[in-house]
PDB file of N, CA and C in Angstrom:
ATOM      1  N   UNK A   1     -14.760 -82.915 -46.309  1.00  0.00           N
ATOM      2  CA  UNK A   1     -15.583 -81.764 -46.648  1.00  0.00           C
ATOM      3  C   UNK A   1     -17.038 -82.102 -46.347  1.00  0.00           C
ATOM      4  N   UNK A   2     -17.720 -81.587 -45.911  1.00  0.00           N
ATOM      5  CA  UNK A   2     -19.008 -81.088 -44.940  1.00  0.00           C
ATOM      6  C   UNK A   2     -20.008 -81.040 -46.342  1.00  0.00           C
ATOM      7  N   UNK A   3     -21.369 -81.357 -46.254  1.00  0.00           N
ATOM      8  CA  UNK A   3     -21.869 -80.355 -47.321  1.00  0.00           C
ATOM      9  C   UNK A   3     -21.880 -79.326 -47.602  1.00  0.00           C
ATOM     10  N   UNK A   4     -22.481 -78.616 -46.561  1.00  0.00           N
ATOM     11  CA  UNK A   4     -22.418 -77.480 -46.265  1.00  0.00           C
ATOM     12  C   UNK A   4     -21.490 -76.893 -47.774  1.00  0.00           C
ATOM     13  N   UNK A   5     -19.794 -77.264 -46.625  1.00  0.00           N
ATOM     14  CA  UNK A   5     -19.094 -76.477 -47.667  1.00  0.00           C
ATOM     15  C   UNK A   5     -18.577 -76.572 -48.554  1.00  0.00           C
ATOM     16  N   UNK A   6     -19.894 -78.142 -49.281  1.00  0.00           N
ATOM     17  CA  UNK A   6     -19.318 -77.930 -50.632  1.00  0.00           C
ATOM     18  C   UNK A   6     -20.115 -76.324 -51.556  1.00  0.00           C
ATOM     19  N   UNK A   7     -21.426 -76.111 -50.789  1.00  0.00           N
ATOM     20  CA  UNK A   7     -22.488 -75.410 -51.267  1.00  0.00           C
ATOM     21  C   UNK A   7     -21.911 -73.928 -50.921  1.00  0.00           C
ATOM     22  N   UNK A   8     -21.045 -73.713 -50.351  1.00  0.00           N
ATOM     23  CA  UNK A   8     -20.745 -72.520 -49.536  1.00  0.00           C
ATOM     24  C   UNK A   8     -20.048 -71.668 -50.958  1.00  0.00           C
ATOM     25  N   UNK A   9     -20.419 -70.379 -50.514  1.00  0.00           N
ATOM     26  CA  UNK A   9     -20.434 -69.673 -51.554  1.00  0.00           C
ATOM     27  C   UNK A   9     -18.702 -68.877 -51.478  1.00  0.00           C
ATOM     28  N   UNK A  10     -17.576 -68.934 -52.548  1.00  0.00           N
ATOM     29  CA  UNK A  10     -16.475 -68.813 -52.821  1.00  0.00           C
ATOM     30  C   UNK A  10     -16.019 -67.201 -52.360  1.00  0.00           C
ATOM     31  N   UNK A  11     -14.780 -66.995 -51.938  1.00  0.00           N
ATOM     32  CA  UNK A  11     -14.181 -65.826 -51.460  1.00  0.00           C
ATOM     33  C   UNK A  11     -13.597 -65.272 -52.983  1.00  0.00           C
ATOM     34  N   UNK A  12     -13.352 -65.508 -53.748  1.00  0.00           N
ATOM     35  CA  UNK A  12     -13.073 -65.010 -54.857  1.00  0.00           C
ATOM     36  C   UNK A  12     -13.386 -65.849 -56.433  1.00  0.00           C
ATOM     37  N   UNK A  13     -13.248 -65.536 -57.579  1.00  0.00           N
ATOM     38  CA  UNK A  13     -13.842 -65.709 -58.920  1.00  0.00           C
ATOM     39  C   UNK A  13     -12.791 -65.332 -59.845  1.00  0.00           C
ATOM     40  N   UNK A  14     -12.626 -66.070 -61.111  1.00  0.00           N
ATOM     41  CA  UNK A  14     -11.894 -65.621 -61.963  1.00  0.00           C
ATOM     42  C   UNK A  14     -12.865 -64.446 -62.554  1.00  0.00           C
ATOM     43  N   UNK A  15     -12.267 -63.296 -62.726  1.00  0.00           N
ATOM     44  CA  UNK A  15     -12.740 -62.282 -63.250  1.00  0.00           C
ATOM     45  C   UNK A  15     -13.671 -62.509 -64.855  1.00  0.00           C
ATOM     46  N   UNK A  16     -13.468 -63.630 -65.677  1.00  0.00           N
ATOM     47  CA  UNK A  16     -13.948 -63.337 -66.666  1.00  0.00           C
ATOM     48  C   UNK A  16     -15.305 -64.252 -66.505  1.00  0.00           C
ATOM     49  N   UNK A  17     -15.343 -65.439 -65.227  1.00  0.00           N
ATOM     50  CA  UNK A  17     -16.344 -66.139 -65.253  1.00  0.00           C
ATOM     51  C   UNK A  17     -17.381 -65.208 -64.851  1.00  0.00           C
ATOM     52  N   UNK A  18     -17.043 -64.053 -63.400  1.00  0.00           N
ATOM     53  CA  UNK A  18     -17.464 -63.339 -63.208  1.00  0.00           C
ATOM     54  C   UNK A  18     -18.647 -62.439 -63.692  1.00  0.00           C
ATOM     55  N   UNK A  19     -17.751 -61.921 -64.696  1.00  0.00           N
ATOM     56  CA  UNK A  19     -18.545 -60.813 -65.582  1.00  0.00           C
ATOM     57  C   UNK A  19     -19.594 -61.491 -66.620  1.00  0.00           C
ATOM     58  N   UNK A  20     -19.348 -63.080 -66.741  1.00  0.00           N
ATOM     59  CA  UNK A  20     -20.322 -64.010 -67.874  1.00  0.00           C
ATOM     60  C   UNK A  20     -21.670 -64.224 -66.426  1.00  0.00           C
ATOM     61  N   UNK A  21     -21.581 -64.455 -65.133  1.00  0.00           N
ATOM     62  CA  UNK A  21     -22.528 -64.520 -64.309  1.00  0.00           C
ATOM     63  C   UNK A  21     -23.372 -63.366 -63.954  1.00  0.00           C
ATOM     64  N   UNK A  22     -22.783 -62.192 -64.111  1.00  0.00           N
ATOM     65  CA  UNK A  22     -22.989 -60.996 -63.803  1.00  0.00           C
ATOM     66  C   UNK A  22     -23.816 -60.278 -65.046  1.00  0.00           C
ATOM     67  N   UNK A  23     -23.608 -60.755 -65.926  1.00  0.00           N
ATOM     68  CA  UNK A  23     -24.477 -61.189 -66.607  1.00  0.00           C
ATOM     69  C   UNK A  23     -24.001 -59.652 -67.767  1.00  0.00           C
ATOM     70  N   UNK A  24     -22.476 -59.318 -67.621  1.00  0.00           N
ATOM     71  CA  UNK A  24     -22.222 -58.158 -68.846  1.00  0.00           C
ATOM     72  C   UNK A  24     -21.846 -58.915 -70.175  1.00  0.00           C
ATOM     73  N   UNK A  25     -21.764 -60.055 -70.151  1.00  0.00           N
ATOM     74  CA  UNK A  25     -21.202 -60.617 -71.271  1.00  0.00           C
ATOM     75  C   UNK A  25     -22.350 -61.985 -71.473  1.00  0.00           C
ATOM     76  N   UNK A  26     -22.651 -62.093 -72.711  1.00  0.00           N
ATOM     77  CA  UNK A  26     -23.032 -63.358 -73.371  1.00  0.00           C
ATOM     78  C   UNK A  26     -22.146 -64.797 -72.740  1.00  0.00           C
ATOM     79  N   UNK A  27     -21.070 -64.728 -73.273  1.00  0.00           N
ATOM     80  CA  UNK A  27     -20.848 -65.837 -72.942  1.00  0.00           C
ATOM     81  C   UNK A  27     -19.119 -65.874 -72.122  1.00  0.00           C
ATOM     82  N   UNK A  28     -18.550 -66.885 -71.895  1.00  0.00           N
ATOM     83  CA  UNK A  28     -17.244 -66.262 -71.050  1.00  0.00           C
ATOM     84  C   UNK A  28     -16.064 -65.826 -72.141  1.00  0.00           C
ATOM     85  N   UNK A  29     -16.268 -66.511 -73.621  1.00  0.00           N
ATOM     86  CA  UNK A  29     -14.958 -66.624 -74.022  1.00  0.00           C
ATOM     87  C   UNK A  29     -15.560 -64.995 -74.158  1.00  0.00           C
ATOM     88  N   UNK A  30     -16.306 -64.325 -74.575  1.00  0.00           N
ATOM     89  CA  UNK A  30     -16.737 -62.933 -74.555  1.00  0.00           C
ATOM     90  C   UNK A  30     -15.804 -62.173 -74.367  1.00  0.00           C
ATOM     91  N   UNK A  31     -15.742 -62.713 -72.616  1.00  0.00           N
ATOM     92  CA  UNK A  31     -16.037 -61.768 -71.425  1.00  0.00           C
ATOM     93  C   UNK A  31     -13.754 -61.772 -71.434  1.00  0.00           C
ATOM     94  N   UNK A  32     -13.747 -62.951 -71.638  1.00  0.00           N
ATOM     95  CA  UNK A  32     -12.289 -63.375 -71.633  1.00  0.00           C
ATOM     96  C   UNK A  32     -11.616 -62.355 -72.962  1.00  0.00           C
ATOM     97  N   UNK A  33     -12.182 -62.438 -74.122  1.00  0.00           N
ATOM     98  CA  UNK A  33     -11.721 -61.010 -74.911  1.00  0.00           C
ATOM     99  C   UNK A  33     -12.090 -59.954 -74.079  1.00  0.00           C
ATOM    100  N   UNK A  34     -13.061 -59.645 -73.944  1.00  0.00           N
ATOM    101  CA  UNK A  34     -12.811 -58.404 -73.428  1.00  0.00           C
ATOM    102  C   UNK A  34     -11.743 -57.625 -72.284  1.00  0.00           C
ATOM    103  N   UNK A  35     -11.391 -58.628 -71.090  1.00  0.00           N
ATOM    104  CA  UNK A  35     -10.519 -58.651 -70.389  1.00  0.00           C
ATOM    105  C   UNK A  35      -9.113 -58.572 -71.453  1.00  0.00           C
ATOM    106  N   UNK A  36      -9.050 -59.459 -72.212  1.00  0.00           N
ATOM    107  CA  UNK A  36      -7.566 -59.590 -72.818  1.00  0.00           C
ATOM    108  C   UNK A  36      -6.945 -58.208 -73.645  1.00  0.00           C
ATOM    109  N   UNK A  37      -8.273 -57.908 -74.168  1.00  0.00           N
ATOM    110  CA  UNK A  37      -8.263 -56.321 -74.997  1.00  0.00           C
ATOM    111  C   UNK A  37      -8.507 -55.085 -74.310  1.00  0.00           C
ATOM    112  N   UNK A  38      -7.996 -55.171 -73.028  1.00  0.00           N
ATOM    113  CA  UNK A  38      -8.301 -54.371 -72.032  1.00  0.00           C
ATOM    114  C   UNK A  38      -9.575 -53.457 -72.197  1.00  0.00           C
ATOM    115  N   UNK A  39     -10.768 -54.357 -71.897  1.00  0.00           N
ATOM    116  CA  UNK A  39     -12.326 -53.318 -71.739  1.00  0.00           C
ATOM    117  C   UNK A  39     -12.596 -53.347 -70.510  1.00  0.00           C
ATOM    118  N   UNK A  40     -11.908 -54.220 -69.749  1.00  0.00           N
ATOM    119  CA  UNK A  40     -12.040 -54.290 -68.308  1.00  0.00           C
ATOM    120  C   UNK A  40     -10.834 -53.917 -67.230  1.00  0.00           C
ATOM    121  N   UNK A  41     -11.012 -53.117 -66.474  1.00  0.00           N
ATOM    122  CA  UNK A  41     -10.203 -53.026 -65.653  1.00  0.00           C
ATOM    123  C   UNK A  41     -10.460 -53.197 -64.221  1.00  0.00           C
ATOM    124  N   UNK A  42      -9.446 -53.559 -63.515  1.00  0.00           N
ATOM    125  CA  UNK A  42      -9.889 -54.216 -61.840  1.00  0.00           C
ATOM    126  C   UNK A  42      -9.175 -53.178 -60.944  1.00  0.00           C
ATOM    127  N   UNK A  43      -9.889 -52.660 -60.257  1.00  0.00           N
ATOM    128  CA  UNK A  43      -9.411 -51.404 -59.274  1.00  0.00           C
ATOM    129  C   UNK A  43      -8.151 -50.381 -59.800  1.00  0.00           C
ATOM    130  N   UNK A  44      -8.687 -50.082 -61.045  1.00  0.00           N
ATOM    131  CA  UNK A  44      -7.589 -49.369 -61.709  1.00  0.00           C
ATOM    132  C   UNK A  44      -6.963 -50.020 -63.152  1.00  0.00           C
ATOM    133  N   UNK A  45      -6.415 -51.022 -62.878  1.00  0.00           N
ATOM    134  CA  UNK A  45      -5.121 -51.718 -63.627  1.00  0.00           C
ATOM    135  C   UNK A  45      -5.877 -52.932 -64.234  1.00  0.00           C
ATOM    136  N   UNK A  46      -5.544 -52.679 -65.666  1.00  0.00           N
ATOM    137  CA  UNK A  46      -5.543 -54.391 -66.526  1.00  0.00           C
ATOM    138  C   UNK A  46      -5.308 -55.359 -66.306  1.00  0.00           C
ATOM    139  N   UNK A  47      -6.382 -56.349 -66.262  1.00  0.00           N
ATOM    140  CA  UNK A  47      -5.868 -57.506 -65.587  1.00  0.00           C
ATOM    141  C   UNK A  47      -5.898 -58.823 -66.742  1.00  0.00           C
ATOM    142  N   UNK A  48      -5.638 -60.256 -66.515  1.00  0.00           N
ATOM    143  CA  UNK A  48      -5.776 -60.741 -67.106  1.00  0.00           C
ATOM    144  C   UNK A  48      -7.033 -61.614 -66.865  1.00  0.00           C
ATOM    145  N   UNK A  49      -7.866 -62.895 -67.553  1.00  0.00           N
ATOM    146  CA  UNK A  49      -8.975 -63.569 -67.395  1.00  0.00           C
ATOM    147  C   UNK A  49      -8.903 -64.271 -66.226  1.00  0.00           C
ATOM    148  N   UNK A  50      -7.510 -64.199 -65.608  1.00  0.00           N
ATOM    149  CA  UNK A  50      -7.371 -66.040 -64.909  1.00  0.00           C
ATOM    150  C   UNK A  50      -7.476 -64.961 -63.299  1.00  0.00           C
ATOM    151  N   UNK A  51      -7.339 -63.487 -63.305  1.00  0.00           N
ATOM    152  CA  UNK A  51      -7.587 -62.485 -61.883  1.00  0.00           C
ATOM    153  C   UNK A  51      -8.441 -62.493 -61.277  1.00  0.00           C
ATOM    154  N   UNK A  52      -8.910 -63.051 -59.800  1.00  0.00           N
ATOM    155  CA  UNK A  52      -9.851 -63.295 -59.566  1.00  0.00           C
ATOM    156  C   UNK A  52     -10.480 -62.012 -58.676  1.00  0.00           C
ATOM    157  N   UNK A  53     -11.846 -62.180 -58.575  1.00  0.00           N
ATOM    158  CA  UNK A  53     -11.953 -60.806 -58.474  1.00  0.00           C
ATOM    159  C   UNK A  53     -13.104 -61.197 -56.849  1.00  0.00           C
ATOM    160  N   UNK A  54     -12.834 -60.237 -56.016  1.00  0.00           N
ATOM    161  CA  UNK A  54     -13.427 -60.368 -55.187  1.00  0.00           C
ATOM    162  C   UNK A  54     -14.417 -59.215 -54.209  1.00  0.00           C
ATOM    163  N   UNK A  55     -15.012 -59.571 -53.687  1.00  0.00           N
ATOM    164  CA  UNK A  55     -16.263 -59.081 -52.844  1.00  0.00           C
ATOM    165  C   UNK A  55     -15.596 -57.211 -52.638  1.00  0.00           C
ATOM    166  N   UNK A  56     -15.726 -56.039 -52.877  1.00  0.00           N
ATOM    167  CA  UNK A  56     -15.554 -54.313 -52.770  1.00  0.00           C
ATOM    168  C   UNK A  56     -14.604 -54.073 -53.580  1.00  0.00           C
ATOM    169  N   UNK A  57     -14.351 -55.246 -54.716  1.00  0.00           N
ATOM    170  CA  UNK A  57     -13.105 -54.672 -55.866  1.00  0.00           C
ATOM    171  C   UNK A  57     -14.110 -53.668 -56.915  1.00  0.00           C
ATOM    172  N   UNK A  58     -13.245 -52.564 -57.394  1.00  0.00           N
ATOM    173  CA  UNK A  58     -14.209 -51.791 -58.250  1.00  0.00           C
ATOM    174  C   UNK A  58     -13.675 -52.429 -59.709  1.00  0.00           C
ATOM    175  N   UNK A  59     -14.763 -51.721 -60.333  1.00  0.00           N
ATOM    176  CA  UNK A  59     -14.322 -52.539 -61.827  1.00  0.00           C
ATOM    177  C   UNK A  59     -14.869 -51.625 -62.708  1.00  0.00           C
ATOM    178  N   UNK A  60     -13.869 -51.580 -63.480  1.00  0.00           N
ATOM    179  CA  UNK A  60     -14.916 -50.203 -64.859  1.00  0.00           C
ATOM    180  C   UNK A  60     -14.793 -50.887 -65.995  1.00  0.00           C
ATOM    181  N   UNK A  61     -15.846 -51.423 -66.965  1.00  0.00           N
ATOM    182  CA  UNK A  61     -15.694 -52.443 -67.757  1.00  0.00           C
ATOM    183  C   UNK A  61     -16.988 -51.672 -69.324  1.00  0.00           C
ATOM    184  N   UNK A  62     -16.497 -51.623 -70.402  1.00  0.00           N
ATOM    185  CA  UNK A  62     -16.631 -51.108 -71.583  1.00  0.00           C
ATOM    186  C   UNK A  62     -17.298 -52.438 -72.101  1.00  0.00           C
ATOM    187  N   UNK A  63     -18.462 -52.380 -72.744  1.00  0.00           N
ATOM    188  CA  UNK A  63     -19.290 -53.150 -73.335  1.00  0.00           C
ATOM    189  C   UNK A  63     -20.068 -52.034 -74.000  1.00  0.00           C
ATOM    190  N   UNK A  64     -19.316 -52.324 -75.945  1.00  0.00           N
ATOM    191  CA  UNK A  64     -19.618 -51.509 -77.037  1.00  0.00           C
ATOM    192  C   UNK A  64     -19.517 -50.260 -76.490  1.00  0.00           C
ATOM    193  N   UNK A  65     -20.601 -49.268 -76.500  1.00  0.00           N
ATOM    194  CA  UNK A  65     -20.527 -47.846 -76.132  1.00  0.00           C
ATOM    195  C   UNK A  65     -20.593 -47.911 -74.814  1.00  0.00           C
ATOM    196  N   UNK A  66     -21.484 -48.337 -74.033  1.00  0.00           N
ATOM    197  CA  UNK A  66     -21.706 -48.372 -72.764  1.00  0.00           C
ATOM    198  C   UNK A  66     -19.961 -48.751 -71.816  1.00  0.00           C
ATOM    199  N   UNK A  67     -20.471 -47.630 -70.884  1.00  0.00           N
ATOM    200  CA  UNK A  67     -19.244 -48.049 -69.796  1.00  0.00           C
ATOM    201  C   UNK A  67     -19.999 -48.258 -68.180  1.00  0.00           C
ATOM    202  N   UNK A  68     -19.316 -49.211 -67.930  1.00  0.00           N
ATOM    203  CA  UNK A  68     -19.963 -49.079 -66.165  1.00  0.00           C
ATOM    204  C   UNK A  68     -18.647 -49.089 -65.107  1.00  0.00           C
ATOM    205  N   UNK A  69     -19.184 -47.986 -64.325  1.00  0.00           N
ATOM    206  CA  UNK A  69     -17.896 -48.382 -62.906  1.00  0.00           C
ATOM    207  C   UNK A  69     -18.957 -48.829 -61.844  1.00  0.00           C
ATOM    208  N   UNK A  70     -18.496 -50.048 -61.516  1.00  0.00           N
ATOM    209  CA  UNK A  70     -19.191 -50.901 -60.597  1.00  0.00           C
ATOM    210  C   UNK A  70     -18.121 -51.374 -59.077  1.00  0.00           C
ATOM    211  N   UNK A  71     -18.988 -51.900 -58.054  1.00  0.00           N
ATOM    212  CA  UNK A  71     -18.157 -52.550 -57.023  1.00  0.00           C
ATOM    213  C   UNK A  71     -18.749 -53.704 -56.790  1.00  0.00           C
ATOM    214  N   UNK A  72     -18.032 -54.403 -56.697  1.00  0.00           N
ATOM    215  CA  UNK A  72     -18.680 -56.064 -56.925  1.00  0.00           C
ATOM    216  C   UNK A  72     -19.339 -56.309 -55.000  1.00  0.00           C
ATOM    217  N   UNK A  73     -20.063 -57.159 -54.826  1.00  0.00           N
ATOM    218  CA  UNK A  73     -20.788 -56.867 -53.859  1.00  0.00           C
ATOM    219  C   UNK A  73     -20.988 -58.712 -53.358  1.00  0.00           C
ATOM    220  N   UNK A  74     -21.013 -59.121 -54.822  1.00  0.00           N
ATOM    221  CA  UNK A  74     -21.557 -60.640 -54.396  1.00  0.00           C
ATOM    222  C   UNK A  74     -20.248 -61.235 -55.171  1.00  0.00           C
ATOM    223  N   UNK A  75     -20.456 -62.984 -54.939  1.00  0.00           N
ATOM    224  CA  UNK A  75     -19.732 -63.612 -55.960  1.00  0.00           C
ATOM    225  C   UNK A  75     -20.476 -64.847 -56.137  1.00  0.00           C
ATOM    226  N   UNK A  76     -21.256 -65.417 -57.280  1.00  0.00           N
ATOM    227  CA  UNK A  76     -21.770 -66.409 -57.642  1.00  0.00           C
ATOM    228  C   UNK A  76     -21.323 -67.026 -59.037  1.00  0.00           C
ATOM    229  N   UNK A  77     -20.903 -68.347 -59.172  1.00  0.00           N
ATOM    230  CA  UNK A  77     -19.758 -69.342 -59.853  1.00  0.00           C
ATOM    231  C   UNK A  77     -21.217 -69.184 -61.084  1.00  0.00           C
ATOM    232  N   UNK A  78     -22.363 -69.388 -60.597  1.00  0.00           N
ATOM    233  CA  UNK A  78     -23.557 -69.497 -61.622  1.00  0.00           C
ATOM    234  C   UNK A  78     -24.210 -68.910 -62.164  1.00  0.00           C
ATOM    235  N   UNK A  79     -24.183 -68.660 -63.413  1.00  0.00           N
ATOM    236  CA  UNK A  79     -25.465 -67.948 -64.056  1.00  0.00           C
ATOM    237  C   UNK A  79     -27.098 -67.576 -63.789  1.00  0.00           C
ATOM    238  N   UNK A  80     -27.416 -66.748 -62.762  1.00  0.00           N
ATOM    239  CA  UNK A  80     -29.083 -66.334 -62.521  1.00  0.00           C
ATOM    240  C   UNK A  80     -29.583 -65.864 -63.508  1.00  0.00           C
ATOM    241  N   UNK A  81     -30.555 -65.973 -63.215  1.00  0.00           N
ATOM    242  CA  UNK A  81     -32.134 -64.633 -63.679  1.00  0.00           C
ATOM    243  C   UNK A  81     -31.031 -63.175 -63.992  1.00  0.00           C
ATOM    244  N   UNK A  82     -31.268 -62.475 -64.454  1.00  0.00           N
ATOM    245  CA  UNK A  82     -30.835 -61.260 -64.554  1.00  0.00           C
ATOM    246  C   UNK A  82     -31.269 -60.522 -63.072  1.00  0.00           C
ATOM    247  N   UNK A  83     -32.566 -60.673 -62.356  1.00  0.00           N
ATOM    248  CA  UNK A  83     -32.921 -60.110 -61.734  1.00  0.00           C
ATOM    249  C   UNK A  83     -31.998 -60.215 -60.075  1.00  0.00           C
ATOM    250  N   UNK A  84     -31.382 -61.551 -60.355  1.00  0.00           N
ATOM    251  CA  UNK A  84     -30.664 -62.240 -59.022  1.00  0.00           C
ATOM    252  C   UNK A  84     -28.719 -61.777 -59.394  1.00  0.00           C
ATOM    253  N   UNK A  85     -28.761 -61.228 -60.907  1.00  0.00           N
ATOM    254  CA  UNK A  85     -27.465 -60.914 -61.207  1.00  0.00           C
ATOM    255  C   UNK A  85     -27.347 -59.625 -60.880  1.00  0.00           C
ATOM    256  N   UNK A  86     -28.613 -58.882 -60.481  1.00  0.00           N
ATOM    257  CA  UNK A  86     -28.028 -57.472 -60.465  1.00  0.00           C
ATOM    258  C   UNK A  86     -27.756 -57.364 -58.613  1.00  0.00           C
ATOM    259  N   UNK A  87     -28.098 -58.097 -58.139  1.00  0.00           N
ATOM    260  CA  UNK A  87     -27.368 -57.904 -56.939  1.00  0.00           C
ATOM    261  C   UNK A  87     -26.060 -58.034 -56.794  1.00  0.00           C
ATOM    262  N   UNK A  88     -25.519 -58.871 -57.631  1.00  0.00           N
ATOM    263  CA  UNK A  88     -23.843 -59.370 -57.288  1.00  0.00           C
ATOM    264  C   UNK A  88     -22.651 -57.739 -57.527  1.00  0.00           C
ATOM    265  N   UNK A  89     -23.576 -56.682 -58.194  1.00  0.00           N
ATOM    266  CA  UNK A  89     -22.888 -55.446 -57.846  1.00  0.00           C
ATOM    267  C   UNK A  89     -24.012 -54.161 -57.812  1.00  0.00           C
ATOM    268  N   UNK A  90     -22.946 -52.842 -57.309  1.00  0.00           N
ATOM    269  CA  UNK A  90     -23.521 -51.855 -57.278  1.00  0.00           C
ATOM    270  C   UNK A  90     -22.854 -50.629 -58.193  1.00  0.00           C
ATOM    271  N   UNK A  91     -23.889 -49.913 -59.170  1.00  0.00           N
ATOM    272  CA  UNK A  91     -23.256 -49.127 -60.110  1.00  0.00           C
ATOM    273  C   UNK A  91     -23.212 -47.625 -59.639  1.00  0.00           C
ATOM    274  N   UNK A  92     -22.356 -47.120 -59.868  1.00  0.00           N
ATOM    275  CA  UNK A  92     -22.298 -45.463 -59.193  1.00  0.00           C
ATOM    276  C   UNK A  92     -23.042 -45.143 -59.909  1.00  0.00           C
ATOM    277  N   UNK A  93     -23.304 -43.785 -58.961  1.00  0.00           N
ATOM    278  CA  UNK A  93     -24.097 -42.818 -59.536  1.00  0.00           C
ATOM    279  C   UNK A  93     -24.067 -42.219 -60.860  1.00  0.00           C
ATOM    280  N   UNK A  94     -22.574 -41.513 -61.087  1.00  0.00           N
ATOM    281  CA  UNK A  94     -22.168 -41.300 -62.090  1.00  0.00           C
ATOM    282  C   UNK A  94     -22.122 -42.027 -63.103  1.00  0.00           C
ATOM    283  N   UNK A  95     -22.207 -43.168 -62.946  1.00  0.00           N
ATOM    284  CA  UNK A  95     -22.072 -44.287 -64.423  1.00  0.00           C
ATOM    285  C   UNK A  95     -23.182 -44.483 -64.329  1.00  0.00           C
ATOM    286  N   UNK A  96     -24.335 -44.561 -63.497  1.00  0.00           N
ATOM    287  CA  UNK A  96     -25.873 -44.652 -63.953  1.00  0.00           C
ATOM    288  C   UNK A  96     -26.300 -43.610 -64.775  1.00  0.00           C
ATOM    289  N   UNK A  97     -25.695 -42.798 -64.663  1.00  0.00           N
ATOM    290  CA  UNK A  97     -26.410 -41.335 -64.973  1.00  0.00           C
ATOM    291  C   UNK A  97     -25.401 -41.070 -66.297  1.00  0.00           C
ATOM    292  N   UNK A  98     -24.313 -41.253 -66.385  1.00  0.00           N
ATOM    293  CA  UNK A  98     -23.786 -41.424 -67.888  1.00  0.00           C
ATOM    294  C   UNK A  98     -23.823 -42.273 -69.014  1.00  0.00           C
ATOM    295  N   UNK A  99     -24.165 -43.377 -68.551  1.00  0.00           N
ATOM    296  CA  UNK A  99     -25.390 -44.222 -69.068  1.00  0.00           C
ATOM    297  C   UNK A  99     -26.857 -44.223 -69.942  1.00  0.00           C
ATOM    298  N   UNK A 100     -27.178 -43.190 -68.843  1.00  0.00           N
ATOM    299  CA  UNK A 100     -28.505 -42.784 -69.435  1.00  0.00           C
ATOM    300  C   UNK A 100     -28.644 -41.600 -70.107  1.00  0.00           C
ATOM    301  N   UNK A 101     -27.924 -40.735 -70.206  1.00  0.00           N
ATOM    302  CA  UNK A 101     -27.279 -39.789 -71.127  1.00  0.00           C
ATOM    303  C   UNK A 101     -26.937 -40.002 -72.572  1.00  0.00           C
ATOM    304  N   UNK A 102     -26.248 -41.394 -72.561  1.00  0.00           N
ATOM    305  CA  UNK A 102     -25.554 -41.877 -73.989  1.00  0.00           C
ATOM    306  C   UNK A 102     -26.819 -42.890 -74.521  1.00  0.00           C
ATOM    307  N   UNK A 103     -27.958 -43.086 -73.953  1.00  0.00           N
ATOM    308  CA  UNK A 103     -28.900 -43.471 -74.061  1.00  0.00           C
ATOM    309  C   UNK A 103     -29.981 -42.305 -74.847  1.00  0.00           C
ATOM    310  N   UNK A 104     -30.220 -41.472 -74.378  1.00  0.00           N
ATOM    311  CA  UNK A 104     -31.121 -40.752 -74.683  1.00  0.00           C
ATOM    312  C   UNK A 104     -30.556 -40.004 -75.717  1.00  0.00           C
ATOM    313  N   UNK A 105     -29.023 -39.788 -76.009  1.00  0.00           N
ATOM    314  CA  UNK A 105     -28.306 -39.344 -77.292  1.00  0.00           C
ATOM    315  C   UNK A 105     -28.659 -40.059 -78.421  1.00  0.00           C
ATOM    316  N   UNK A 106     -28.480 -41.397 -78.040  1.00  0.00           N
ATOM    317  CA  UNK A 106     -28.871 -42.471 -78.779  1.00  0.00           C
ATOM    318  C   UNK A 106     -30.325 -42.578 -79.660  1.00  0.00           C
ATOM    319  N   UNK A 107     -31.142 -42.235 -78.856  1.00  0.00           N
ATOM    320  CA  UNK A 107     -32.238 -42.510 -78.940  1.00  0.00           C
ATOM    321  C   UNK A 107     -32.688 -41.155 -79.963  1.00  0.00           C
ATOM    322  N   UNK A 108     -31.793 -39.719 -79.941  1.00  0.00           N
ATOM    323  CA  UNK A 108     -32.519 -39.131 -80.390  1.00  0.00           C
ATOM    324  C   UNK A 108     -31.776 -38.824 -82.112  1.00  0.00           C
TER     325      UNK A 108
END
């Protein structure tokens, strides 16, 4: 093995490390309940923690009130900045905007 590819960035992720890099969950065992108690789902269907999840899989994942349907875009094994985590996906329109709805309900 090359350096290179030890540094080379992975074709797929266990789904729950995932969502702890991605930065929806505190920490993994979190992220690993949440998967187990189905708050997460992977292109449709319940999966388990150990599913790895990869680069245009969609994902609709429940954290407390908030829901997001996302498509995963990146895959990084490591915890960033928040600012370097929000690249690793992209949130629809509709879940931005229902989002901010249950926000401003919230708020009032």
């Amino acid at each position: 093995m090359t350096r290179n590819e030890a540094f080379s960035t992975p074709e797929g992720l266990r789904i729950d490390k995932w969502l702890w890099a991605a930065r929806f969950f505190k920490t993994r065992s979190l992220a690993c309940a949440a998967v187990n108690s189905g708050h997460v789902r992977l292109n449709g269907t319940a999966v388990k923690p150990a599913r790895e999840v990869r680069s245009g899989d969609a994902l609709d994942i429940l954290v407390g009130e908030n829901r997001w349907s996302i498509v995963v875009l990146g895959i990084n094994p490591l915890r960033r900045p928040a600012s370097e985590a929000q690249t690793l996906y992209q949130e629809a329109e509709e879940s931005a905007a229902r989002r901010l709805a249950q926000q401003e309900a919230r708020r009032l």
